[in-house]
PDB file of N, CA and C in Angstrom:
ATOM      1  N   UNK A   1     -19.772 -16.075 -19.754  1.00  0.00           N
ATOM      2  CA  UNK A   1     -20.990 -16.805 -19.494  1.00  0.00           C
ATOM      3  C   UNK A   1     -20.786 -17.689 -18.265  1.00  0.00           C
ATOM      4  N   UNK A   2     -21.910 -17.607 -17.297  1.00  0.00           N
ATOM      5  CA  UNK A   2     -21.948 -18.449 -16.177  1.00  0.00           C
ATOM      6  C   UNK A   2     -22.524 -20.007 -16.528  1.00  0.00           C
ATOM      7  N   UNK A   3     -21.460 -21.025 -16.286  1.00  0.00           N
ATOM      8  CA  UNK A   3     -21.991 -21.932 -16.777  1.00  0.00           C
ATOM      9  C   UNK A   3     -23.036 -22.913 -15.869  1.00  0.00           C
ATOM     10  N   UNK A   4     -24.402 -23.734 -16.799  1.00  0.00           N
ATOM     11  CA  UNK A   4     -25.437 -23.980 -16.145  1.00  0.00           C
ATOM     12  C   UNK A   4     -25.536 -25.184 -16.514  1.00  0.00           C
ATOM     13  N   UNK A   5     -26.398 -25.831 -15.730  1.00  0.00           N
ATOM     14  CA  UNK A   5     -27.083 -27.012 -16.405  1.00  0.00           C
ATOM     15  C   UNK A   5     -27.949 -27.235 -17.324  1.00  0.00           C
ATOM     16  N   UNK A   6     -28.309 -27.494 -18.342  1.00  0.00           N
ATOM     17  CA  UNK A   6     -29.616 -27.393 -19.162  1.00  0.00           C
ATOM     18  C   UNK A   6     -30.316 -28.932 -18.811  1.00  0.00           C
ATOM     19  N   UNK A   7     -29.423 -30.224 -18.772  1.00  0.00           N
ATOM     20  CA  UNK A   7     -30.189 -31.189 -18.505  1.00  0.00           C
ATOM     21  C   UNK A   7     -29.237 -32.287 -18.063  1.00  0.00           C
ATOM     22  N   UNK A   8     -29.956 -32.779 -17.346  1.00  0.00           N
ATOM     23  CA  UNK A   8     -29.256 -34.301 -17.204  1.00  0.00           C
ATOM     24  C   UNK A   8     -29.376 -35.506 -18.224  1.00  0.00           C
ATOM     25  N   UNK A   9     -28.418 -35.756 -18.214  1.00  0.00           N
ATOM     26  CA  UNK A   9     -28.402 -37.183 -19.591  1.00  0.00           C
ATOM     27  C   UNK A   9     -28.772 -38.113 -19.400  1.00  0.00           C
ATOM     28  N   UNK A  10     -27.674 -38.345 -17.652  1.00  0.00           N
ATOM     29  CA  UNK A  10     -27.270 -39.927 -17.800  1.00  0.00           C
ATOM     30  C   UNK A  10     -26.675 -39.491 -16.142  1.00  0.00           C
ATOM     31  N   UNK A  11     -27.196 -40.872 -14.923  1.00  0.00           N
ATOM     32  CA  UNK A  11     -26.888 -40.798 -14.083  1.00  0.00           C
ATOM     33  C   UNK A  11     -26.673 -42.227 -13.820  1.00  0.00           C
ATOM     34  N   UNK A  12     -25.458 -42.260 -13.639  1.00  0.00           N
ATOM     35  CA  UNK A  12     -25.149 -43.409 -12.886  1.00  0.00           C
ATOM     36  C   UNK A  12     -23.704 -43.616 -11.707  1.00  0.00           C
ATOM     37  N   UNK A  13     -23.788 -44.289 -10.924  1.00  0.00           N
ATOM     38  CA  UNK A  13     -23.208 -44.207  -9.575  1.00  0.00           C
ATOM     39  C   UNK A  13     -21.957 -43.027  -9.321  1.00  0.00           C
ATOM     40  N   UNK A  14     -21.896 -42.377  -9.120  1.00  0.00           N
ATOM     41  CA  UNK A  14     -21.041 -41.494  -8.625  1.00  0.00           C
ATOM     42  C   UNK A  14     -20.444 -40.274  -9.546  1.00  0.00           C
ATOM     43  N   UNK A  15     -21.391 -40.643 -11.028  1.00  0.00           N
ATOM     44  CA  UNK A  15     -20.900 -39.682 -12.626  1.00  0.00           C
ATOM     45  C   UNK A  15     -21.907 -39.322 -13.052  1.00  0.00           C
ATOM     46  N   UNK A  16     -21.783 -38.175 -13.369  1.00  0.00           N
ATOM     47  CA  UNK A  16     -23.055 -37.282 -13.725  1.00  0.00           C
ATOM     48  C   UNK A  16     -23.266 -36.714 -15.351  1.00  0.00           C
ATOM     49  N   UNK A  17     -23.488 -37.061 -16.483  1.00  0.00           N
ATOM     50  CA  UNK A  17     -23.331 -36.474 -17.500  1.00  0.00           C
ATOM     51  C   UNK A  17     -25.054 -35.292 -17.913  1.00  0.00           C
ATOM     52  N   UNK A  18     -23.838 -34.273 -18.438  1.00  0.00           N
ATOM     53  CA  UNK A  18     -24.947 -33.355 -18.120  1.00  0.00           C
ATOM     54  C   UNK A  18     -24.651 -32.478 -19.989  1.00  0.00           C
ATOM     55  N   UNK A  19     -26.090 -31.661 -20.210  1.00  0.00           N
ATOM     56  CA  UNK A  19     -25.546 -30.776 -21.241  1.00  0.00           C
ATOM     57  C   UNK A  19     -25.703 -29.399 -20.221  1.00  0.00           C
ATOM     58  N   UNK A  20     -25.197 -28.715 -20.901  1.00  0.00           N
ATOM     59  CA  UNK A  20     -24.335 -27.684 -20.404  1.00  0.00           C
ATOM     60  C   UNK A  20     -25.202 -26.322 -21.324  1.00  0.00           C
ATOM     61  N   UNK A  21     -25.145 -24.895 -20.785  1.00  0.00           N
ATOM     62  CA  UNK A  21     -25.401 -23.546 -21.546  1.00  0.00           C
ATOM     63  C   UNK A  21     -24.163 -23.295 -22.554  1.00  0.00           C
ATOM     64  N   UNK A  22     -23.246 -24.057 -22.312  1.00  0.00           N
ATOM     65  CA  UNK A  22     -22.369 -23.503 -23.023  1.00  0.00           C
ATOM     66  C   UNK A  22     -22.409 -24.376 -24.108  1.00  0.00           C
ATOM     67  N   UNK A  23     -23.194 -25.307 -24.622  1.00  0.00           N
ATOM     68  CA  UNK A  23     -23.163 -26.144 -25.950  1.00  0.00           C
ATOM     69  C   UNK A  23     -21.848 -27.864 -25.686  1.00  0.00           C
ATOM     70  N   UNK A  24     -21.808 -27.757 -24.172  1.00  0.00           N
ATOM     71  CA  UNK A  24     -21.293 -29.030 -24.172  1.00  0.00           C
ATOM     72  C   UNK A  24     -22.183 -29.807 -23.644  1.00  0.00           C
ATOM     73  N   UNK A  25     -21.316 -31.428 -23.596  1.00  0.00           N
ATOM     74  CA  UNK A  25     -21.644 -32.599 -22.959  1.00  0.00           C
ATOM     75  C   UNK A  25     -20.570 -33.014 -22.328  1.00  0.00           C
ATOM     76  N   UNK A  26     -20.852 -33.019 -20.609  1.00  0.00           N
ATOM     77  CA  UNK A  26     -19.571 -32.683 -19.577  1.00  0.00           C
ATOM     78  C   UNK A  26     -20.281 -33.988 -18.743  1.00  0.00           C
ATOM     79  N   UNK A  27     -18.781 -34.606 -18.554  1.00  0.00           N
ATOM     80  CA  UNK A  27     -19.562 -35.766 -17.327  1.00  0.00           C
ATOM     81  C   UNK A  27     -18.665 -35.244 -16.114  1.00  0.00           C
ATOM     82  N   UNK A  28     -19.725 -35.270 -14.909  1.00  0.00           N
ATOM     83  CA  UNK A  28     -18.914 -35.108 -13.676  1.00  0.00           C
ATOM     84  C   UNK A  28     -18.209 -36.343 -12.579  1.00  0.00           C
ATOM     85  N   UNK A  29     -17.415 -36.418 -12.253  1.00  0.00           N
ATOM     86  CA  UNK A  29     -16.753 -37.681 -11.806  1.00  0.00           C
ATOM     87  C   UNK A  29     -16.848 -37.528  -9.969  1.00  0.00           C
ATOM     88  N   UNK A  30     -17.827 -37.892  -9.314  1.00  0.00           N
ATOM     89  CA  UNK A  30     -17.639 -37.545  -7.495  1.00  0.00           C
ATOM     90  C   UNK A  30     -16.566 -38.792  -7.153  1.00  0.00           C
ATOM     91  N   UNK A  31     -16.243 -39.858  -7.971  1.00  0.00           N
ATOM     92  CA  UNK A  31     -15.155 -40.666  -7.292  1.00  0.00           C
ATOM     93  C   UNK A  31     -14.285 -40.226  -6.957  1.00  0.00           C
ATOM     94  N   UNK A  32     -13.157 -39.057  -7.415  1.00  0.00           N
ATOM     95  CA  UNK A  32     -11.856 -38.649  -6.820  1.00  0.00           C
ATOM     96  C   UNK A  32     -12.842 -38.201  -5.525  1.00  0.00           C
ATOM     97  N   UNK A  33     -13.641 -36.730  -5.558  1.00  0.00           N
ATOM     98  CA  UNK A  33     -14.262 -36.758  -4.458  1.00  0.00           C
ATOM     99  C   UNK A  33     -14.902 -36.897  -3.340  1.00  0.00           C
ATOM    100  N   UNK A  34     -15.514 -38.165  -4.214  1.00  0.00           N
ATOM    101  CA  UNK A  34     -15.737 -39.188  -2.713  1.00  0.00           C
ATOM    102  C   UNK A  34     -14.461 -39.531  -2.233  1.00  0.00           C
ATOM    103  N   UNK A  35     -13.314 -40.146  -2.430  1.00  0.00           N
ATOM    104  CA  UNK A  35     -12.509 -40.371  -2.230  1.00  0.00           C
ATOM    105  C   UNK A  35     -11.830 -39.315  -0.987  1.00  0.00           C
ATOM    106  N   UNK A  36     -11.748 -38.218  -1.184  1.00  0.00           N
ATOM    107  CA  UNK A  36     -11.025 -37.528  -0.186  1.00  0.00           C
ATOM    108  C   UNK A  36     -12.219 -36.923   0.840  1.00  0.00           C
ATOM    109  N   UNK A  37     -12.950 -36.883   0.419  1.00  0.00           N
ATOM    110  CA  UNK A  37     -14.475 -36.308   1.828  1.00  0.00           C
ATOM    111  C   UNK A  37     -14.489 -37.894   2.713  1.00  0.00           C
ATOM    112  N   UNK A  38     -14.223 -39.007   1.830  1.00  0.00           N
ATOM    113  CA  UNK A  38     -14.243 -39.927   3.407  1.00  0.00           C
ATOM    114  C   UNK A  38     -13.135 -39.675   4.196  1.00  0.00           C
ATOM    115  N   UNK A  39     -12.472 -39.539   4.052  1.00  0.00           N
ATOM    116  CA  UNK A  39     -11.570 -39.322   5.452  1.00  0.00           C
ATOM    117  C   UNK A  39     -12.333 -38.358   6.102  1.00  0.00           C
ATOM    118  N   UNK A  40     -13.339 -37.634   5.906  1.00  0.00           N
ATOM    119  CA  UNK A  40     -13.695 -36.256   6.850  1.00  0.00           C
ATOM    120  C   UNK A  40     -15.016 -36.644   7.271  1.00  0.00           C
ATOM    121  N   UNK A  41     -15.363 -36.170   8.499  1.00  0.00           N
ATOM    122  CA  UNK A  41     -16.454 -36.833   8.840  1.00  0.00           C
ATOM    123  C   UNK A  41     -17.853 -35.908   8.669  1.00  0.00           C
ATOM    124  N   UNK A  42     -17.951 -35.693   7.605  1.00  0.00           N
ATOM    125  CA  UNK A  42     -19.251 -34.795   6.533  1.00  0.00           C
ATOM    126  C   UNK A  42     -20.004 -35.471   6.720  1.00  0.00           C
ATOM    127  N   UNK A  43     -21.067 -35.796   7.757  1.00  0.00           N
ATOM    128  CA  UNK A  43     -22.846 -36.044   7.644  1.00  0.00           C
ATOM    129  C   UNK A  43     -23.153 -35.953   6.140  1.00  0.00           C
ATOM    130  N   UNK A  44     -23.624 -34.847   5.742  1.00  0.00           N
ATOM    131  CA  UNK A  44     -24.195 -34.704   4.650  1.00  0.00           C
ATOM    132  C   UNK A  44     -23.826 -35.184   3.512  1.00  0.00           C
ATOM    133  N   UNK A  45     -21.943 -35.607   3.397  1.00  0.00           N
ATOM    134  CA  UNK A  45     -21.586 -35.535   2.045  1.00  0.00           C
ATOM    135  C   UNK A  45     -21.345 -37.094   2.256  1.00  0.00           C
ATOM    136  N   UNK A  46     -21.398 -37.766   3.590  1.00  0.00           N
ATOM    137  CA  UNK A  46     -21.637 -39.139   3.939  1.00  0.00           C
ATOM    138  C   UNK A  46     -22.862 -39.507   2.876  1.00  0.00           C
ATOM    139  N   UNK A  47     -24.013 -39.271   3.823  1.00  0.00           N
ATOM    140  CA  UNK A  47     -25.314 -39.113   2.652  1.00  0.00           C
ATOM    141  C   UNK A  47     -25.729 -39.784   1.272  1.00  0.00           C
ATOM    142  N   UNK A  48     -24.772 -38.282   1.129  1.00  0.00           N
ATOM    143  CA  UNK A  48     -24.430 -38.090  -0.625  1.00  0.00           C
ATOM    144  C   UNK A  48     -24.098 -39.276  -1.160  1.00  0.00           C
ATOM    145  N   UNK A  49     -22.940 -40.099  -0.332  1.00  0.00           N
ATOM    146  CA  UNK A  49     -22.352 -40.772  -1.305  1.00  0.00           C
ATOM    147  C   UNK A  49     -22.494 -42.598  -1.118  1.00  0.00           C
ATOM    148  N   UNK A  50     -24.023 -42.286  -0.096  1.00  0.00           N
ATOM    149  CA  UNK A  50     -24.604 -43.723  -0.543  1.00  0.00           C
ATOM    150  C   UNK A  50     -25.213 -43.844  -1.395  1.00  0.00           C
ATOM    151  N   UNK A  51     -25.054 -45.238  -2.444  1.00  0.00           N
ATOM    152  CA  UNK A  51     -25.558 -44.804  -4.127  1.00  0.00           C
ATOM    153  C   UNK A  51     -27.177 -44.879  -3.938  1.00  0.00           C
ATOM    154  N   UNK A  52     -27.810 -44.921  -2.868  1.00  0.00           N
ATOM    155  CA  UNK A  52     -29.494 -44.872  -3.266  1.00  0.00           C
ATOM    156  C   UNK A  52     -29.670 -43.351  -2.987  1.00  0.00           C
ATOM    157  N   UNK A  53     -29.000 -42.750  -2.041  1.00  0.00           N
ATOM    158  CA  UNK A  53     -28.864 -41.676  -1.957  1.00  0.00           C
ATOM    159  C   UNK A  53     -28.279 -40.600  -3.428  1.00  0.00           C
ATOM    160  N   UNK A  54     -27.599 -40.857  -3.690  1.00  0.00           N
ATOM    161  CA  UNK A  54     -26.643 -40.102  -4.973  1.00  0.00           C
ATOM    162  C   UNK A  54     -27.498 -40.649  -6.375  1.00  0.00           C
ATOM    163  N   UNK A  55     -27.973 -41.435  -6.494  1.00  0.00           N
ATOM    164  CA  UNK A  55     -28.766 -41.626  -7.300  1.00  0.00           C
ATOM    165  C   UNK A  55     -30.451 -40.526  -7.141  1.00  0.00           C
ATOM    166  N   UNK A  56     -30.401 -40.000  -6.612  1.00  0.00           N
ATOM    167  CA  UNK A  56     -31.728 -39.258  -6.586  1.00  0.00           C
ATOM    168  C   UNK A  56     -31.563 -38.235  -6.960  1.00  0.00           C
ATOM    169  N   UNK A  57     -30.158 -37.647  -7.887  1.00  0.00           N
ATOM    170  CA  UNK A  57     -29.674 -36.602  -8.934  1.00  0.00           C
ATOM    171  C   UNK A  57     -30.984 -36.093  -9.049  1.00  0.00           C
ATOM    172  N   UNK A  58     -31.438 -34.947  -8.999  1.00  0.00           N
ATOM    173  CA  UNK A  58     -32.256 -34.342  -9.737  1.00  0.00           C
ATOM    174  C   UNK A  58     -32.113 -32.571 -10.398  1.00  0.00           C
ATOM    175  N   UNK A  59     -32.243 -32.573 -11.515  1.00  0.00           N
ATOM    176  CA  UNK A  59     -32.210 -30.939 -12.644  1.00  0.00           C
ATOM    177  C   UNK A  59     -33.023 -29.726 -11.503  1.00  0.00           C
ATOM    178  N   UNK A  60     -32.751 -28.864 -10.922  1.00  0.00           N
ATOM    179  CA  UNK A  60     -33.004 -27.882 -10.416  1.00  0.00           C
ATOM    180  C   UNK A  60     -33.418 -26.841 -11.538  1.00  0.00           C
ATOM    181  N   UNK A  61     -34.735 -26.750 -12.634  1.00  0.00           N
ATOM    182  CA  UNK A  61     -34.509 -26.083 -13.704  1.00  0.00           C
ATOM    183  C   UNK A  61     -34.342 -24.581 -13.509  1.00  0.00           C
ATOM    184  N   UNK A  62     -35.197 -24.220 -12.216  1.00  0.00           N
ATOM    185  CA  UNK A  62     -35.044 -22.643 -12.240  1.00  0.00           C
ATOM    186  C   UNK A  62     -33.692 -22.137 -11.545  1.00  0.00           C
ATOM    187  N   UNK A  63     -32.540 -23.040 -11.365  1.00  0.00           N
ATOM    188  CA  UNK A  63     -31.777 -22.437 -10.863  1.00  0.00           C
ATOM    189  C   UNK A  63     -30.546 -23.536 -11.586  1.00  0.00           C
ATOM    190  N   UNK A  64     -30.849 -24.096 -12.447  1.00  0.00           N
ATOM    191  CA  UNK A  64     -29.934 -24.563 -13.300  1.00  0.00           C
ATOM    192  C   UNK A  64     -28.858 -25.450 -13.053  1.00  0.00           C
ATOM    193  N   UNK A  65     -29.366 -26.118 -12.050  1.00  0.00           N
ATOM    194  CA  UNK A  65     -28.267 -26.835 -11.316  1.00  0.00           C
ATOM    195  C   UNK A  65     -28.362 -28.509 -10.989  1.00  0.00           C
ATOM    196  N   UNK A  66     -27.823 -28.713 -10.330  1.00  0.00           N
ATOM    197  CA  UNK A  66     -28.474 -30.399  -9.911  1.00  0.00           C
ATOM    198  C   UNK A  66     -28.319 -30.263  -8.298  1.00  0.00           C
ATOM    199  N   UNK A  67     -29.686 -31.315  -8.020  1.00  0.00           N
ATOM    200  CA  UNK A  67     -29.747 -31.322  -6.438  1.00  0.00           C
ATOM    201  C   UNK A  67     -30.475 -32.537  -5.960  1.00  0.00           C
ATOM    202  N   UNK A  68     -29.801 -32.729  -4.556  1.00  0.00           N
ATOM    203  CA  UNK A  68     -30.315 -33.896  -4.017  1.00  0.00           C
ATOM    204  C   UNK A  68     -31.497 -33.766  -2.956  1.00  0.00           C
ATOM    205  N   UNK A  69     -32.606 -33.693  -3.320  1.00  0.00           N
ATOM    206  CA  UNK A  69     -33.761 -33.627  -2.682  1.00  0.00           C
ATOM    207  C   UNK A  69     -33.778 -34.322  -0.747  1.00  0.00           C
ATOM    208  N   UNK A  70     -34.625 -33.135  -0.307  1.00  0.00           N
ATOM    209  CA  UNK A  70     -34.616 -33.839   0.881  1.00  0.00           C
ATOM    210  C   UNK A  70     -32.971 -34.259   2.115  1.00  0.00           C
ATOM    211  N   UNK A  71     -32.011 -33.734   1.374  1.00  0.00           N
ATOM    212  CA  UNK A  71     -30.659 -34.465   2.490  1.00  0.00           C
ATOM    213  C   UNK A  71     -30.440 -33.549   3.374  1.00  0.00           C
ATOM    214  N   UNK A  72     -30.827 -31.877   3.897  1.00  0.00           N
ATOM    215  CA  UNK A  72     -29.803 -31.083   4.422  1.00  0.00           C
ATOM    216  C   UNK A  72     -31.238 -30.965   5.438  1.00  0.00           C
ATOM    217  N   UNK A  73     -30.486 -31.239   6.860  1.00  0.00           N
ATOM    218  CA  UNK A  73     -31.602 -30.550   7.644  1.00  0.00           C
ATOM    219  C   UNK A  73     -31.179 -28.924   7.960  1.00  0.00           C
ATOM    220  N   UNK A  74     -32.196 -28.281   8.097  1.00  0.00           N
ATOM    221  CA  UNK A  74     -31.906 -26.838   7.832  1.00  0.00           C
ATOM    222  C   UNK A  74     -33.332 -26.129   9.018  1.00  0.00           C
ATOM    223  N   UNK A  75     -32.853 -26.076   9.941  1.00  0.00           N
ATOM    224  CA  UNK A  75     -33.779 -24.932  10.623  1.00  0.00           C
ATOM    225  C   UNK A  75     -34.768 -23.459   9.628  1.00  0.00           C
ATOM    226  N   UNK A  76     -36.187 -23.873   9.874  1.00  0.00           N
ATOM    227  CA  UNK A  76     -37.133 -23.010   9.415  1.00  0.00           C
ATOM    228  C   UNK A  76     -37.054 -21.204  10.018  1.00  0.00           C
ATOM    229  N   UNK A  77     -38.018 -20.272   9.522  1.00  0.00           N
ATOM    230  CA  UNK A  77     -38.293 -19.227  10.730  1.00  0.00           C
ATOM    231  C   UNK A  77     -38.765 -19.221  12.014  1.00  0.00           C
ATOM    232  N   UNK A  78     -39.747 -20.835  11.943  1.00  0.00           N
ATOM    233  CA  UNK A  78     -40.445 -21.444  13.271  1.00  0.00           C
ATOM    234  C   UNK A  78     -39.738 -22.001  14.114  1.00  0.00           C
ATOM    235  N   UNK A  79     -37.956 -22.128  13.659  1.00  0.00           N
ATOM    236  CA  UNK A  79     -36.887 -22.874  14.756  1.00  0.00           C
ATOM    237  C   UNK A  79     -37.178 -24.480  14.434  1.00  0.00           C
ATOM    238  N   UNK A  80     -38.847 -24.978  13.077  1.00  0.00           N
ATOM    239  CA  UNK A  80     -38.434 -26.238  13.260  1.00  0.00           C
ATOM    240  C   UNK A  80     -37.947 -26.551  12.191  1.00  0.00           C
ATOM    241  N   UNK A  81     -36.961 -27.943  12.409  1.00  0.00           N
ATOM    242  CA  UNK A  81     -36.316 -28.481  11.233  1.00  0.00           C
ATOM    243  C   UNK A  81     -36.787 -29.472  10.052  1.00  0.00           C
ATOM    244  N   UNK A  82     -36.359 -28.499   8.961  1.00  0.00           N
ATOM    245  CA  UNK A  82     -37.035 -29.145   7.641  1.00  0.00           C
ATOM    246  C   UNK A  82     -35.817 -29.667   6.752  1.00  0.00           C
ATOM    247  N   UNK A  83     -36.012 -30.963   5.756  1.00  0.00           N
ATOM    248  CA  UNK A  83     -35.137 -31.027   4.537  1.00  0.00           C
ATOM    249  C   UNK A  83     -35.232 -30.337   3.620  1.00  0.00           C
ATOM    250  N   UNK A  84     -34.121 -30.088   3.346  1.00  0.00           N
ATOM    251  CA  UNK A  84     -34.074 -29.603   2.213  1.00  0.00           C
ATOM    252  C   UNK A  84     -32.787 -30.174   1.292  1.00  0.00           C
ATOM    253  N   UNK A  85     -33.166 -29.106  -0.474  1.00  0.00           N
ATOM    254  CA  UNK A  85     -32.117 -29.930  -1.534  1.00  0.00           C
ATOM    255  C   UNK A  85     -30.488 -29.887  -0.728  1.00  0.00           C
ATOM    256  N   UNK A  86     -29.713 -30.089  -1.400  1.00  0.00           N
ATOM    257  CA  UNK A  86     -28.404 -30.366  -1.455  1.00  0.00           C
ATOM    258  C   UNK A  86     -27.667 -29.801  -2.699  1.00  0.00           C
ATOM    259  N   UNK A  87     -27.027 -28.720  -3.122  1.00  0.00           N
ATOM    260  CA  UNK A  87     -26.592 -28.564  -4.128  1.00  0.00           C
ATOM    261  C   UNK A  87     -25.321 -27.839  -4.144  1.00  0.00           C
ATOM    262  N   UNK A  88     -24.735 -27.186  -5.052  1.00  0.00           N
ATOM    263  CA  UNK A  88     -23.454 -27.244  -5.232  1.00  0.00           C
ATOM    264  C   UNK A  88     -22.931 -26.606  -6.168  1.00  0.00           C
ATOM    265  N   UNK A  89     -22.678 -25.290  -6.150  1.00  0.00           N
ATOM    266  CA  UNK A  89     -22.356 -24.466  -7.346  1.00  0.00           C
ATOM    267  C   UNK A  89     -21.976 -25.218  -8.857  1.00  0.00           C
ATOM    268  N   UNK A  90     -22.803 -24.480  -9.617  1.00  0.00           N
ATOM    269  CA  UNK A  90     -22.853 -24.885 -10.892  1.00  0.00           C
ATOM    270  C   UNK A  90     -21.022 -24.637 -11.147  1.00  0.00           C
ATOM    271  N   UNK A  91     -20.871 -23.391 -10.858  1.00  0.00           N
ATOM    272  CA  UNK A  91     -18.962 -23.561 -11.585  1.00  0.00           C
ATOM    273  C   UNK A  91     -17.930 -24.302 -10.543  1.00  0.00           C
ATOM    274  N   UNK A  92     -18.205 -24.850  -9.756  1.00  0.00           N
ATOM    275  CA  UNK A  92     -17.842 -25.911  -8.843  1.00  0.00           C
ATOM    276  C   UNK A  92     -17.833 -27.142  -9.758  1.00  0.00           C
ATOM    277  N   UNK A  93     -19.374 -27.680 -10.379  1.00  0.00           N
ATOM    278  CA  UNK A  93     -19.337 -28.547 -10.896  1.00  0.00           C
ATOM    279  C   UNK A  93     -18.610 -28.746 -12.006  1.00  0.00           C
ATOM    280  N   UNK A  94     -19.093 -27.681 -13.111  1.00  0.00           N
ATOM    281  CA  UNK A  94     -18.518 -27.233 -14.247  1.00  0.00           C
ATOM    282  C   UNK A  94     -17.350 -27.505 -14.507  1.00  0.00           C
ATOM    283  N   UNK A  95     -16.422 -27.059 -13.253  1.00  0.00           N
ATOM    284  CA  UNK A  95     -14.479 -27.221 -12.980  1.00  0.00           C
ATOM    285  C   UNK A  95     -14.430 -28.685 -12.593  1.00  0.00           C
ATOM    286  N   UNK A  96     -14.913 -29.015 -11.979  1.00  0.00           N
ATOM    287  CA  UNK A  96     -15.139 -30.766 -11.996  1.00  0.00           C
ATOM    288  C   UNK A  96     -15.103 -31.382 -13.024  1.00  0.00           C
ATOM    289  N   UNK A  97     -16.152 -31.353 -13.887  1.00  0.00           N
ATOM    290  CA  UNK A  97     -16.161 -31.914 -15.464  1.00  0.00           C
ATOM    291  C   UNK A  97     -15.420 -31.825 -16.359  1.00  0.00           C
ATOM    292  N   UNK A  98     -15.882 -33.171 -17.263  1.00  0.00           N
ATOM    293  CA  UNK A  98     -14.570 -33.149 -18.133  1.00  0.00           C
ATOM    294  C   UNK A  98     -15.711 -33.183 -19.263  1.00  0.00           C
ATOM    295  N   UNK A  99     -15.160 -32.717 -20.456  1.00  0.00           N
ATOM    296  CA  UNK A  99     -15.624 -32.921 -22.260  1.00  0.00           C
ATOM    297  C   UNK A  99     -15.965 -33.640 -22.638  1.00  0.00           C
ATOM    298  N   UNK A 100     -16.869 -34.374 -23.095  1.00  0.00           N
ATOM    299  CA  UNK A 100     -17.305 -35.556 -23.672  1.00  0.00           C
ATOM    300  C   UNK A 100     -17.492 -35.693 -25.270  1.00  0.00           C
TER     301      UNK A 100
END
């Protein structure tokens, strides 16, 4: 089984607790991760990890995931540039999380 998001619980600064397809409750921790993306100079994952920014967690339901609305500029078919979500493989996250 590919594991998904079913919902968000509980969001608060940099930890994500989520239920899961697989019948858990997994919190995700971006502090180690923030931690090593600052040394790198990531625009986007900069972003990410201002908390008004990272706080705008939102459930992606048809694709089961979580995403940050609006952060990635991304060239259209028209060449002009639009935002878009921010997201991040569900088994990316999944391997991130721990059991609750």
């Amino acid at each position: 089984m590919i594991p998904r998001i079913k919902e968000i619980l509980h969001v608060e600064l940099y930890k994500i607790v989520c239920a899961w397809n697989t019948n858990e409750i997994r919190a995700i921790d971006f502090i180690k991760w923030k931690s090593e993306k600052e040394s790198q100079s990531l625009s986007t994952l900069t972003k990410l990890f201002q908390p008004e920014i990272f706080m705008t967690a939102k459930l992606d339901v048809e694709q089961q995931n979580i995403i940050w609305p609006n952060l990635v500029p991304m060239k259209n078919l028209n060449g002009e540039v639009e935002m878009v979500a921010l997201d991040f493989s569900p088994e990316v996250l999944y391997n991130m999380s721990i059991k609750i």
